[in-house]
PDB file of N, CA and C in Angstrom:
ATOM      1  N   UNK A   1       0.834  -1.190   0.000  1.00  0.00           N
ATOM      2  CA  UNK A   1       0.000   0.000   0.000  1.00  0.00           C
ATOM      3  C   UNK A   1       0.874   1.246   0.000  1.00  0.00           C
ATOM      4  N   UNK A   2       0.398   2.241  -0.425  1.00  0.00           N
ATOM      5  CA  UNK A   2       1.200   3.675  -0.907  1.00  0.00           C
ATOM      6  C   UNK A   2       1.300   4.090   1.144  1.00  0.00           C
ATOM      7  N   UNK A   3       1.896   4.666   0.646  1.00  0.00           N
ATOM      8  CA  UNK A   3       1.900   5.698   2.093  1.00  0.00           C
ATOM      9  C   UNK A   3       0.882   7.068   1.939  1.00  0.00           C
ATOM     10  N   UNK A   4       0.678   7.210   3.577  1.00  0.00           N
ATOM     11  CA  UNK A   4      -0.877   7.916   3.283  1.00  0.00           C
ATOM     12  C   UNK A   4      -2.187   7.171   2.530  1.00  0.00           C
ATOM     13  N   UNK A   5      -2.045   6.153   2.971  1.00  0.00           N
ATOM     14  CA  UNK A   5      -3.834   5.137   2.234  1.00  0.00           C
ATOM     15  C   UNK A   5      -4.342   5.670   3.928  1.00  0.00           C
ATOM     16  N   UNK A   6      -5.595   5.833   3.300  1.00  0.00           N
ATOM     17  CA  UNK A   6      -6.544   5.778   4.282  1.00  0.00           C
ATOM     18  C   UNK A   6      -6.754   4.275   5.092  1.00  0.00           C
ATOM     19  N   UNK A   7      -7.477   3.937   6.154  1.00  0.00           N
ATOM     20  CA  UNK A   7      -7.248   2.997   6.279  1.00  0.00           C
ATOM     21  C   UNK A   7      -8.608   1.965   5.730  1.00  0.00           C
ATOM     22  N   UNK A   8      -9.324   2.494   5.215  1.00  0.00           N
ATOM     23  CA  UNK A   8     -10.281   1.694   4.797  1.00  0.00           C
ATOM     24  C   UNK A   8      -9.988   1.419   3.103  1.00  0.00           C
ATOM     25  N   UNK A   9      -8.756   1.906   2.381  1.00  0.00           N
ATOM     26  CA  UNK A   9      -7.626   1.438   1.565  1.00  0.00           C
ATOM     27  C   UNK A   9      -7.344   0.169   1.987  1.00  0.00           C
ATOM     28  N   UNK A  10      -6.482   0.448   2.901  1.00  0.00           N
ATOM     29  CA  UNK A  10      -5.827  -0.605   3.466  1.00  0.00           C
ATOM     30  C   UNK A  10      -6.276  -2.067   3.494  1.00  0.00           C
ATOM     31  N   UNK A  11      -7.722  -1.954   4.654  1.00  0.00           N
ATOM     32  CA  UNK A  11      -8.305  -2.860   4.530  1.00  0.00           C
ATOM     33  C   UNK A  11      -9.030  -3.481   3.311  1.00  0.00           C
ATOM     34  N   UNK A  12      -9.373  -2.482   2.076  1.00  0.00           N
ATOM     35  CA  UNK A  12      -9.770  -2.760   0.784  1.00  0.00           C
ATOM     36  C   UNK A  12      -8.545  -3.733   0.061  1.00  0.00           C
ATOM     37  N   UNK A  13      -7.445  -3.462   0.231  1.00  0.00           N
ATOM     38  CA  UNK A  13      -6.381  -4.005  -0.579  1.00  0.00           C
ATOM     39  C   UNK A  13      -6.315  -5.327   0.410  1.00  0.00           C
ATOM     40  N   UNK A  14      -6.592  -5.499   1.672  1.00  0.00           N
ATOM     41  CA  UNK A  14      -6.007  -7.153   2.009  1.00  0.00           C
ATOM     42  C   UNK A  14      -7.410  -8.100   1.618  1.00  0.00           C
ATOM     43  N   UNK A  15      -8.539  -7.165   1.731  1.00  0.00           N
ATOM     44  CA  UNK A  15      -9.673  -8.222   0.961  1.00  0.00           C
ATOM     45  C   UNK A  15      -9.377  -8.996   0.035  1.00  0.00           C
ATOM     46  N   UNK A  16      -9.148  -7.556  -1.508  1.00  0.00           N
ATOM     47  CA  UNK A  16      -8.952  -8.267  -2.484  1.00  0.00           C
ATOM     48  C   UNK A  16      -7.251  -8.965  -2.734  1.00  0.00           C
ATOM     49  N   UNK A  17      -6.873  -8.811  -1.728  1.00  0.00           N
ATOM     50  CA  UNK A  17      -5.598  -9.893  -1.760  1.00  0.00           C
ATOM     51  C   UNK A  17      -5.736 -11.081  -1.318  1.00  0.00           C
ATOM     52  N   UNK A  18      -6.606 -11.556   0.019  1.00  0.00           N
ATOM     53  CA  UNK A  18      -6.785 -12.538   0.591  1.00  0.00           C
ATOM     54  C   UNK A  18      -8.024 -13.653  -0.777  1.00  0.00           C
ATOM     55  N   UNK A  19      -8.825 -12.495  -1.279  1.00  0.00           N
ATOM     56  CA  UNK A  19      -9.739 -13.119  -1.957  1.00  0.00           C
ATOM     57  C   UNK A  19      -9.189 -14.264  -2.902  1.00  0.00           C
ATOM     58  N   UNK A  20      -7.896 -13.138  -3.392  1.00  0.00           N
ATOM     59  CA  UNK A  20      -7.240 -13.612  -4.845  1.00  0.00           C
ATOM     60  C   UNK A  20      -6.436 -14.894  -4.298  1.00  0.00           C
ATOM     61  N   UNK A  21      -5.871 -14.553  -3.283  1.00  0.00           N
ATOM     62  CA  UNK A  21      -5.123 -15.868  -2.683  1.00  0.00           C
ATOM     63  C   UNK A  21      -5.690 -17.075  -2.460  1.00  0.00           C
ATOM     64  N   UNK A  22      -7.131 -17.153  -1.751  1.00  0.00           N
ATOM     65  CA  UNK A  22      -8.255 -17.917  -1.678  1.00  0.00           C
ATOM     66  C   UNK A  22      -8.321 -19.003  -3.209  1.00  0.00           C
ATOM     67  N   UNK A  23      -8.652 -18.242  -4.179  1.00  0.00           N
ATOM     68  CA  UNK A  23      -9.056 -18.410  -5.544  1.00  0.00           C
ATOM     69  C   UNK A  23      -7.586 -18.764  -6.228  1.00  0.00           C
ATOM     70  N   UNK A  24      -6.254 -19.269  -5.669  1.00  0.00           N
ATOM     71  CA  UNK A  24      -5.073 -19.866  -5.987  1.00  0.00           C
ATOM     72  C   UNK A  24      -4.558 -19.188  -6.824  1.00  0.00           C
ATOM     73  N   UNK A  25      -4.099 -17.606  -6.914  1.00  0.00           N
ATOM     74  CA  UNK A  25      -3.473 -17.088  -7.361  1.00  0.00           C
ATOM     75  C   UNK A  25      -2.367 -16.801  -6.357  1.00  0.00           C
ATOM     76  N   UNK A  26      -0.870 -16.584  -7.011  1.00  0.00           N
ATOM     77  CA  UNK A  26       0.324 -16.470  -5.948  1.00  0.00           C
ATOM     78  C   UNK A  26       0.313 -15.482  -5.386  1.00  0.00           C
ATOM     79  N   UNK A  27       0.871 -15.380  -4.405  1.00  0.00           N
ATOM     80  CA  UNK A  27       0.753 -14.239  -3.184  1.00  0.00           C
ATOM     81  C   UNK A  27       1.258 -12.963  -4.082  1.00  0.00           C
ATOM     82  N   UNK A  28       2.412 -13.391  -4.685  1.00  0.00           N
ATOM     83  CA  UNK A  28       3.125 -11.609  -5.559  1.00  0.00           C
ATOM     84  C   UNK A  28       1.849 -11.776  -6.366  1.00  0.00           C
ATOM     85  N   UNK A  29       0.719 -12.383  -7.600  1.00  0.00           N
ATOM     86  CA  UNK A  29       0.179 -11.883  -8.085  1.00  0.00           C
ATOM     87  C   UNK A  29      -0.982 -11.248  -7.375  1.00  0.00           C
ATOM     88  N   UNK A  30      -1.198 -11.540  -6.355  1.00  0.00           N
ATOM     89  CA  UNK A  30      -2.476 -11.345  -5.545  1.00  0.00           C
ATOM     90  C   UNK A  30      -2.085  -9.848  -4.792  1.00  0.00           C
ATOM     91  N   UNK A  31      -0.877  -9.836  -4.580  1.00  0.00           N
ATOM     92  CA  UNK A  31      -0.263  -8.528  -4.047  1.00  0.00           C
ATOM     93  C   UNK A  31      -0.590  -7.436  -5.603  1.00  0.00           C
ATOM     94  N   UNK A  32      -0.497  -7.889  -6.272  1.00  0.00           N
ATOM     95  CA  UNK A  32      -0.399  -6.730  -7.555  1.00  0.00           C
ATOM     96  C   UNK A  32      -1.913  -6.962  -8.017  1.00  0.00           C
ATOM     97  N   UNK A  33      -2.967  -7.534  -7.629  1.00  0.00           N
ATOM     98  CA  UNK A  33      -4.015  -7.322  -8.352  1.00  0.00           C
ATOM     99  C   UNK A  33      -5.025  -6.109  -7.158  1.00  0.00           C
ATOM    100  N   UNK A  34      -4.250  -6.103  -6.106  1.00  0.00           N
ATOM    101  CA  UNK A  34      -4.958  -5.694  -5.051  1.00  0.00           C
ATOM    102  C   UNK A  34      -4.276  -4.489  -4.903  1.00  0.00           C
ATOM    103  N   UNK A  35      -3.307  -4.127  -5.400  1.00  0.00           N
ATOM    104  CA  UNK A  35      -2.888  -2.917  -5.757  1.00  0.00           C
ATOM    105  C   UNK A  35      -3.712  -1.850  -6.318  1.00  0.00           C
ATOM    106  N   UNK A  36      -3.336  -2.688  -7.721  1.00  0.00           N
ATOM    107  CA  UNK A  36      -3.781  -2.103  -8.834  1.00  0.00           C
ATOM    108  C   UNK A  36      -4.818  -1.465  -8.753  1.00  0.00           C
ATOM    109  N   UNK A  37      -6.143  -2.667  -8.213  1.00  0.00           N
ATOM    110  CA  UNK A  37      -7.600  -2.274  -7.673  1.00  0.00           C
ATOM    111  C   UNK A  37      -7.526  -1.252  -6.799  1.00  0.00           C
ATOM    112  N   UNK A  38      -6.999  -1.397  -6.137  1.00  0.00           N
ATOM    113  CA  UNK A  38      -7.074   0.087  -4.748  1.00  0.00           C
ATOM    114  C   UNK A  38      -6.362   1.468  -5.336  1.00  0.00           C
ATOM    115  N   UNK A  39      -5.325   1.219  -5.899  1.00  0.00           N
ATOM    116  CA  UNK A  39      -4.754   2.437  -6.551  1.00  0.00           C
ATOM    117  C   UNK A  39      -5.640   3.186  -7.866  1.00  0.00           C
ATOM    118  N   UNK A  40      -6.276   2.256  -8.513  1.00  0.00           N
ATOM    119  CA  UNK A  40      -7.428   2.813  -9.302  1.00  0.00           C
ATOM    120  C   UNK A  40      -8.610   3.650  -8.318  1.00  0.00           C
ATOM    121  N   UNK A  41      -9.288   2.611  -7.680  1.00  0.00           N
ATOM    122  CA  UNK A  41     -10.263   3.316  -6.328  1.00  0.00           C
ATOM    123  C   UNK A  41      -9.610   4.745  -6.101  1.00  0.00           C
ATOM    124  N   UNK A  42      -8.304   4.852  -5.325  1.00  0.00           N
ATOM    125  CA  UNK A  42      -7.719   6.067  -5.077  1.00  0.00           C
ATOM    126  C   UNK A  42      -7.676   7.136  -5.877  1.00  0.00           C
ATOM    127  N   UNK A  43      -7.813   7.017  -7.168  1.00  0.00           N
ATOM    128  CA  UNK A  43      -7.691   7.718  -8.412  1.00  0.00           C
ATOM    129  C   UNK A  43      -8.383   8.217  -8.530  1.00  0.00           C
ATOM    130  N   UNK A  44     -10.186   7.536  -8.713  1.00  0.00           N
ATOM    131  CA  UNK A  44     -11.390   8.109  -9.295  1.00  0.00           C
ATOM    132  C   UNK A  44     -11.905   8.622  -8.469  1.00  0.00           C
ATOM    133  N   UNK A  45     -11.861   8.648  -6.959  1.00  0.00           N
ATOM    134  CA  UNK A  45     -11.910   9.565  -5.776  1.00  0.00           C
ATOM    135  C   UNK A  45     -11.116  10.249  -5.514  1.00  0.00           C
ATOM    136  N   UNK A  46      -9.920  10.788  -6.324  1.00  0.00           N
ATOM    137  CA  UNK A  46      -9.396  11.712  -5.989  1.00  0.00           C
ATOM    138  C   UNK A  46      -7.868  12.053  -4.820  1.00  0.00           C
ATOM    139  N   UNK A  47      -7.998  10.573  -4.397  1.00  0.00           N
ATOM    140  CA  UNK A  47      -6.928  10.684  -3.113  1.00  0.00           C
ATOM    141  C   UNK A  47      -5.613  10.173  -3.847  1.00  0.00           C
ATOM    142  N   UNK A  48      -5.431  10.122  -4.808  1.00  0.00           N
ATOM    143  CA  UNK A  48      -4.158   9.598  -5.281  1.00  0.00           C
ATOM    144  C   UNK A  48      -3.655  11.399  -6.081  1.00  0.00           C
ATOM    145  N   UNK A  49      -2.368  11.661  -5.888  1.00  0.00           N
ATOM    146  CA  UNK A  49      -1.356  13.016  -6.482  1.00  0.00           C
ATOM    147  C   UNK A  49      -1.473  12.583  -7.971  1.00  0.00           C
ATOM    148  N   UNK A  50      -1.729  11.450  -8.829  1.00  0.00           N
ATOM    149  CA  UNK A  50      -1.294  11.060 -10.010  1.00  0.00           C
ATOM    150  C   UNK A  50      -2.424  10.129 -10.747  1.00  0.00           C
ATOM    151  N   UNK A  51      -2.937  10.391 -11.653  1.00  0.00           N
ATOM    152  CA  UNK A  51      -3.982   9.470 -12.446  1.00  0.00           C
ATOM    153  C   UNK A  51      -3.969   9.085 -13.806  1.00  0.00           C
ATOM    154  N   UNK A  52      -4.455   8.404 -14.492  1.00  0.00           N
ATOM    155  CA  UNK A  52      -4.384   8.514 -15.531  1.00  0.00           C
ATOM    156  C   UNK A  52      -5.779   8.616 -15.929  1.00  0.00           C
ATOM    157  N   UNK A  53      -6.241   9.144 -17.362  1.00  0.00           N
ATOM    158  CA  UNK A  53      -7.619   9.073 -18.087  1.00  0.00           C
ATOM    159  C   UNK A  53      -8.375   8.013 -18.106  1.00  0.00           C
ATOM    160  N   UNK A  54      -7.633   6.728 -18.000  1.00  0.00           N
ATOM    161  CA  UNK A  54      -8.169   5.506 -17.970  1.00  0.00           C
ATOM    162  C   UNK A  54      -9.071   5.312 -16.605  1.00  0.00           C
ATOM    163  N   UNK A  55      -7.793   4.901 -15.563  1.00  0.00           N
ATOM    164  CA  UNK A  55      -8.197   4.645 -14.056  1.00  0.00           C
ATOM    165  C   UNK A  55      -9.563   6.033 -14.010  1.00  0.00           C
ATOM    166  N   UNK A  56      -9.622   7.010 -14.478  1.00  0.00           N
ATOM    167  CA  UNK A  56     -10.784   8.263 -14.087  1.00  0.00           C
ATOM    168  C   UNK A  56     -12.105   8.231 -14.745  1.00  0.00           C
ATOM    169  N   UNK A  57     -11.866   7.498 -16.109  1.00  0.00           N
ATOM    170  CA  UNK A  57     -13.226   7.987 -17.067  1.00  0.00           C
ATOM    171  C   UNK A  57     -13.570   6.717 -17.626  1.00  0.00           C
ATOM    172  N   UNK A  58     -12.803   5.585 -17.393  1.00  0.00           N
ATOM    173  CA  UNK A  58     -13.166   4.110 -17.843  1.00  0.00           C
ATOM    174  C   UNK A  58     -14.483   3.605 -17.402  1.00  0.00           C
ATOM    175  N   UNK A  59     -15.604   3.145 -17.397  1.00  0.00           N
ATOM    176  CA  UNK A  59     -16.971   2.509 -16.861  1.00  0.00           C
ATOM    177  C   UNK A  59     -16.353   1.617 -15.868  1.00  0.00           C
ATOM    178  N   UNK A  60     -16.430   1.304 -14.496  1.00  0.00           N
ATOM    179  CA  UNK A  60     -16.062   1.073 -13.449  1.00  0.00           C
ATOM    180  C   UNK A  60     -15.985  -0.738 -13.551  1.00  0.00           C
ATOM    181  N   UNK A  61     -17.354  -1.446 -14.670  1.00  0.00           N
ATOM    182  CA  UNK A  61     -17.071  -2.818 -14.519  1.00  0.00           C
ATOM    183  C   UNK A  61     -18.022  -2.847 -15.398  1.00  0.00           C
ATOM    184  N   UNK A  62     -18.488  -4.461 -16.226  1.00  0.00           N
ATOM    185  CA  UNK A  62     -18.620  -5.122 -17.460  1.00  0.00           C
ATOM    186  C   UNK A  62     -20.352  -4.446 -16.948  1.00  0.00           C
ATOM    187  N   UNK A  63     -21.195  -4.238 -16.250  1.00  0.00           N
ATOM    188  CA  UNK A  63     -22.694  -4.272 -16.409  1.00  0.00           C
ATOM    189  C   UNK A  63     -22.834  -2.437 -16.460  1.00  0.00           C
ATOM    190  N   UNK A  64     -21.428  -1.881 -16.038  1.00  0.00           N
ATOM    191  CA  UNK A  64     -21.824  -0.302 -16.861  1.00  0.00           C
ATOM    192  C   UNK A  64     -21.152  -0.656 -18.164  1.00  0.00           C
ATOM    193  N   UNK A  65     -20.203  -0.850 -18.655  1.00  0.00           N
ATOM    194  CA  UNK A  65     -19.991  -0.592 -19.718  1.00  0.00           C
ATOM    195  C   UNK A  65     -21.467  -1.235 -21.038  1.00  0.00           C
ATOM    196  N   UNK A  66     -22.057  -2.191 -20.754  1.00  0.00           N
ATOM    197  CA  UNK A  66     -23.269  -2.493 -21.218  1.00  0.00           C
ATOM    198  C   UNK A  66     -23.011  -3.490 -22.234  1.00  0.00           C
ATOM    199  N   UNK A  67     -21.850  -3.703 -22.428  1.00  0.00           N
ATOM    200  CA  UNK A  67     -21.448  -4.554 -23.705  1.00  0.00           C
ATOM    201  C   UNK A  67     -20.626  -3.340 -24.853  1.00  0.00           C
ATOM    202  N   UNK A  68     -20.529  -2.017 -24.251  1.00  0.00           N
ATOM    203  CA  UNK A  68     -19.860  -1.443 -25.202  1.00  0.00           C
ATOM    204  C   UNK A  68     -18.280  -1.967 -26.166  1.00  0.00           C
ATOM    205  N   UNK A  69     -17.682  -3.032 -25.647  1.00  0.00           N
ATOM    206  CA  UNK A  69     -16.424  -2.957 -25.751  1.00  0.00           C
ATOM    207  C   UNK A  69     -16.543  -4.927 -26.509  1.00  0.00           C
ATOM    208  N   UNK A  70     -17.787  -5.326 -26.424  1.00  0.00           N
ATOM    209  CA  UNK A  70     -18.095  -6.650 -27.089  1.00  0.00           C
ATOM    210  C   UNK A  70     -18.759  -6.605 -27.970  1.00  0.00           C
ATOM    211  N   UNK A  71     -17.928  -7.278 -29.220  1.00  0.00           N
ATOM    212  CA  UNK A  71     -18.064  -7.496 -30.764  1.00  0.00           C
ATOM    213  C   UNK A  71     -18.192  -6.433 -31.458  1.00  0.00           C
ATOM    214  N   UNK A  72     -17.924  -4.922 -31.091  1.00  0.00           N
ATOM    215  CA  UNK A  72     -17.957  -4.269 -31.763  1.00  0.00           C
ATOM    216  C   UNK A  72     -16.702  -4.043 -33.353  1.00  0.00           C
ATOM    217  N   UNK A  73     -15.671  -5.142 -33.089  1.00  0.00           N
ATOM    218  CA  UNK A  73     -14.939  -5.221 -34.250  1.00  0.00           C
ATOM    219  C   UNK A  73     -15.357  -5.745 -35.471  1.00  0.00           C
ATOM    220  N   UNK A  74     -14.617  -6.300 -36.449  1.00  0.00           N
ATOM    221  CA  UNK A  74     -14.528  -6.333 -37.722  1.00  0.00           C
ATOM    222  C   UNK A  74     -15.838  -7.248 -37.958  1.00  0.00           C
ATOM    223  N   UNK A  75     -15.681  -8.237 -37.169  1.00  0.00           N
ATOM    224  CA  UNK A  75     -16.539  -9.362 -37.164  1.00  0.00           C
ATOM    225  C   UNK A  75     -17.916  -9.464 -36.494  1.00  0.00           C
ATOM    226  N   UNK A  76     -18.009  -8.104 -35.919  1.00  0.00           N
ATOM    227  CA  UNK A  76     -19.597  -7.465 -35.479  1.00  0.00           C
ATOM    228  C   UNK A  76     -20.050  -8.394 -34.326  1.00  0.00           C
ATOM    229  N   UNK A  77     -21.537  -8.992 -34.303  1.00  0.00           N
ATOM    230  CA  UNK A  77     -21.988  -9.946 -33.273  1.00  0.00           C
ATOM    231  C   UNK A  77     -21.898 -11.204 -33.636  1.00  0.00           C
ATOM    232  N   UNK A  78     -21.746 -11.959 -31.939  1.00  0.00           N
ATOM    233  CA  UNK A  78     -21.760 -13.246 -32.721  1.00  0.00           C
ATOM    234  C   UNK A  78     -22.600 -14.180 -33.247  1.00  0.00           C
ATOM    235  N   UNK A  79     -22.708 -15.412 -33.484  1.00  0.00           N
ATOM    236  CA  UNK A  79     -23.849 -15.807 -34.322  1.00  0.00           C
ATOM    237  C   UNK A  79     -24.676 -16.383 -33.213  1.00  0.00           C
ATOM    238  N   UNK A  80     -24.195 -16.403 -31.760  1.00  0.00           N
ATOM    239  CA  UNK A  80     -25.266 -17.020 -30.913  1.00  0.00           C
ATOM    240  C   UNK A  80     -26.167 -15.470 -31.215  1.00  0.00           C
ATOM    241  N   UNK A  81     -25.532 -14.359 -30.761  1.00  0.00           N
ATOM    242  CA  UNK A  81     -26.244 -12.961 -30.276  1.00  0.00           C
ATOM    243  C   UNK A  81     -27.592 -12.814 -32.086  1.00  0.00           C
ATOM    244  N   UNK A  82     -26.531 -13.200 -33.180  1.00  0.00           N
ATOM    245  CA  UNK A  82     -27.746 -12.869 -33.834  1.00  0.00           C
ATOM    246  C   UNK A  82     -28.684 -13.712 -34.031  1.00  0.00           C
ATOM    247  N   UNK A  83     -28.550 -15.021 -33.686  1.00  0.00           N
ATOM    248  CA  UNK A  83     -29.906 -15.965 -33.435  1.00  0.00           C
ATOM    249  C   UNK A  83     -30.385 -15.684 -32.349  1.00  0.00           C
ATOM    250  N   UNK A  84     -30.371 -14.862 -31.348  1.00  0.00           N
ATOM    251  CA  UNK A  84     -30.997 -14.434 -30.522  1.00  0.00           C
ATOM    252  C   UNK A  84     -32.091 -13.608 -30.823  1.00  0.00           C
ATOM    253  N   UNK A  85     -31.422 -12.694 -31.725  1.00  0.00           N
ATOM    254  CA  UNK A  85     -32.480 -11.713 -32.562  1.00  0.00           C
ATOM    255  C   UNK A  85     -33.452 -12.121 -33.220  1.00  0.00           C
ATOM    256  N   UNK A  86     -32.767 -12.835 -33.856  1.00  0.00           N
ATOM    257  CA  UNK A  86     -33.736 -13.441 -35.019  1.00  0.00           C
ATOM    258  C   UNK A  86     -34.797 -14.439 -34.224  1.00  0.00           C
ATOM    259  N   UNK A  87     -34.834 -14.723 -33.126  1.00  0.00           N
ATOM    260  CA  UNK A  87     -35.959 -15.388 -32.350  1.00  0.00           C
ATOM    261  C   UNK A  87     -36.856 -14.301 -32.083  1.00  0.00           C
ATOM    262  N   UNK A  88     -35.959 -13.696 -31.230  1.00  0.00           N
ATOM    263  CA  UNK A  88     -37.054 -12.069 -30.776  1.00  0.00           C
ATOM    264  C   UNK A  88     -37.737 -11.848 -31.864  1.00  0.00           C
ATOM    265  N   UNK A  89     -37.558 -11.914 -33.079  1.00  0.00           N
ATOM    266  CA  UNK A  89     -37.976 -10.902 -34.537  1.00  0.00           C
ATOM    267  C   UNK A  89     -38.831 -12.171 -35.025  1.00  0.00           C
ATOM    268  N   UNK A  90     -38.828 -13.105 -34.416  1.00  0.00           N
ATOM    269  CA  UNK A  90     -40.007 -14.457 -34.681  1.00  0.00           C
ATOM    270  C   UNK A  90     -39.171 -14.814 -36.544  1.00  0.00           C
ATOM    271  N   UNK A  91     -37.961 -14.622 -36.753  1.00  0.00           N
ATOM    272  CA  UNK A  91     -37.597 -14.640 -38.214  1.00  0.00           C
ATOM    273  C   UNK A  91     -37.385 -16.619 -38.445  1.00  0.00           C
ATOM    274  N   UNK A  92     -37.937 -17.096 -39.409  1.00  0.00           N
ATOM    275  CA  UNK A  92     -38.472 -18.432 -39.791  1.00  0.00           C
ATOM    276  C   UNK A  92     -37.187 -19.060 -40.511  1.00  0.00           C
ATOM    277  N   UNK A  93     -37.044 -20.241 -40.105  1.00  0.00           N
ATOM    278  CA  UNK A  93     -35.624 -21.029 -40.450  1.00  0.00           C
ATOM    279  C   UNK A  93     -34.400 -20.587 -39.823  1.00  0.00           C
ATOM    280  N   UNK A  94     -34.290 -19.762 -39.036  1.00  0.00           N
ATOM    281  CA  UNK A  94     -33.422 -19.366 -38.531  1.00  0.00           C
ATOM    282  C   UNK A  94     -32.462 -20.219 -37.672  1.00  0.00           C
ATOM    283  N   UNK A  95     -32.969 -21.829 -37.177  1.00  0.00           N
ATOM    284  CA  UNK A  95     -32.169 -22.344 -36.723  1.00  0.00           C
ATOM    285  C   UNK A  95     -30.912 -23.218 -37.672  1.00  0.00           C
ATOM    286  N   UNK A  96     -31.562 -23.057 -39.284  1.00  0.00           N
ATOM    287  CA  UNK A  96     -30.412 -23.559 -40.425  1.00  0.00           C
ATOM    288  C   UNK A  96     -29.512 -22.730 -40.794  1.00  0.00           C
ATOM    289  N   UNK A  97     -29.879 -21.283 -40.297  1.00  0.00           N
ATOM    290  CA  UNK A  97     -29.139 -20.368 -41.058  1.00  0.00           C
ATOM    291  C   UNK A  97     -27.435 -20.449 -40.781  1.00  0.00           C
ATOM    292  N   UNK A  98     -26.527 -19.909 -41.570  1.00  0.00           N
ATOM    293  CA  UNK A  98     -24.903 -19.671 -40.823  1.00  0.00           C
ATOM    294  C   UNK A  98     -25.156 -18.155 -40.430  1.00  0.00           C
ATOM    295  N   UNK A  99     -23.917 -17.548 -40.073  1.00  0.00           N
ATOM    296  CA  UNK A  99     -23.857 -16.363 -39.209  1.00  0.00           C
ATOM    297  C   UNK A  99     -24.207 -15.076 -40.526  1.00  0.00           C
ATOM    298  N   UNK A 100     -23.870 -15.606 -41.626  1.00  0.00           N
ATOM    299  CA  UNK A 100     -24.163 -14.489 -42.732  1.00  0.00           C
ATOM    300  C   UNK A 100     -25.575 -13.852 -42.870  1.00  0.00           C
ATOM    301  N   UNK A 101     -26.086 -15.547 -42.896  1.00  0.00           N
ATOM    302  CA  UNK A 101     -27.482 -15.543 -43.212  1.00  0.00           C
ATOM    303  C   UNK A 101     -28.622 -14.686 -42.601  1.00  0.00           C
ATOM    304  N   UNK A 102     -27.636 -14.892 -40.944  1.00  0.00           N
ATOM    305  CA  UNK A 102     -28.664 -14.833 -39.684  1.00  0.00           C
ATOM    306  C   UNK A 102     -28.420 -12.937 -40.563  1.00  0.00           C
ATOM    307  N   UNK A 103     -27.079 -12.707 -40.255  1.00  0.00           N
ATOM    308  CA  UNK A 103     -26.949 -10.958 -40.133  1.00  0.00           C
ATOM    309  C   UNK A 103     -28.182 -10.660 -41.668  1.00  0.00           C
ATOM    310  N   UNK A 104     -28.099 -11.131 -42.662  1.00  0.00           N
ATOM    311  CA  UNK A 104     -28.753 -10.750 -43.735  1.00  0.00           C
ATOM    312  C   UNK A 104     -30.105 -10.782 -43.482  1.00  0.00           C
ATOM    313  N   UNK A 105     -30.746 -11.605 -42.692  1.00  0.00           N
ATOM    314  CA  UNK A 105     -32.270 -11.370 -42.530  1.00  0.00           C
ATOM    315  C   UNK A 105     -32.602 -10.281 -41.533  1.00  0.00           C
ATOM    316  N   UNK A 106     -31.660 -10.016 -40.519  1.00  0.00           N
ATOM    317  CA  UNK A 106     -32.022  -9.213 -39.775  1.00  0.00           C
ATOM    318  C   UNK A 106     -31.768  -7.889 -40.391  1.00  0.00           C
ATOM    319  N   UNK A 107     -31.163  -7.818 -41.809  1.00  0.00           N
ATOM    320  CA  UNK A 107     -31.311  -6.483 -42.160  1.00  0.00           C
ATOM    321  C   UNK A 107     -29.684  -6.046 -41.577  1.00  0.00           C
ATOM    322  N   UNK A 108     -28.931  -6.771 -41.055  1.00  0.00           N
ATOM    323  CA  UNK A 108     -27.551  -6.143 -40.646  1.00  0.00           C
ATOM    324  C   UNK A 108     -26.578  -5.598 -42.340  1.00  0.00           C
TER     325      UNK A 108
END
């Protein structure tokens, strides 16, 4: 822990150290994941001298970000997500289709 952590830092960083240790990760990695985590915390509240844009303006964990950061590449959604659609959309044969097919009926 940095010098000057508050102490409810403190106790934040041996949670997620003990947790990680629990869950058979090695003590040095469990020391650096519980860092990391608390030194971010410190950041976006302000108690850390040094931040970066990331640790400050990043969506905090996977149910804010909403799925922003999944399949949005080359290869778009995947073919479970667009047979998903294509159920919602009641679209017919859809369980023969391949992943082209599925995106082409839905109008992708």
């Amino acid at each position: 822990m940095p010098a000057g952590s508050s102490r409810k830092r403190e106790r934040q960083y041996e949670h997620i150290k003990e947790g990680a240790e629990k869950r058979g990760t090695s003590e040095k990695r469990a020391k650096e994941i519980a860092s990391r985590t608390v030194n971010k915390q410190r950041a976006r509240s302000g108690e850390s001298g040094t931040r970066s844009k990331v640790s400050t303006q990043d969506p905090k964990s996977a149910y804010e970000r909403g799925g922003r950061r999944s399949h949005s590449g080359s290869q778009g959604p995947t073919k479970n997500q667009l047979y998903a659609d294509a159920k919602r959309r009641g679209i017919e044969g859809r369980s023969s289709m391949d992943k082209e097919q599925l995106r082409k009926a839905l109008g992708r």
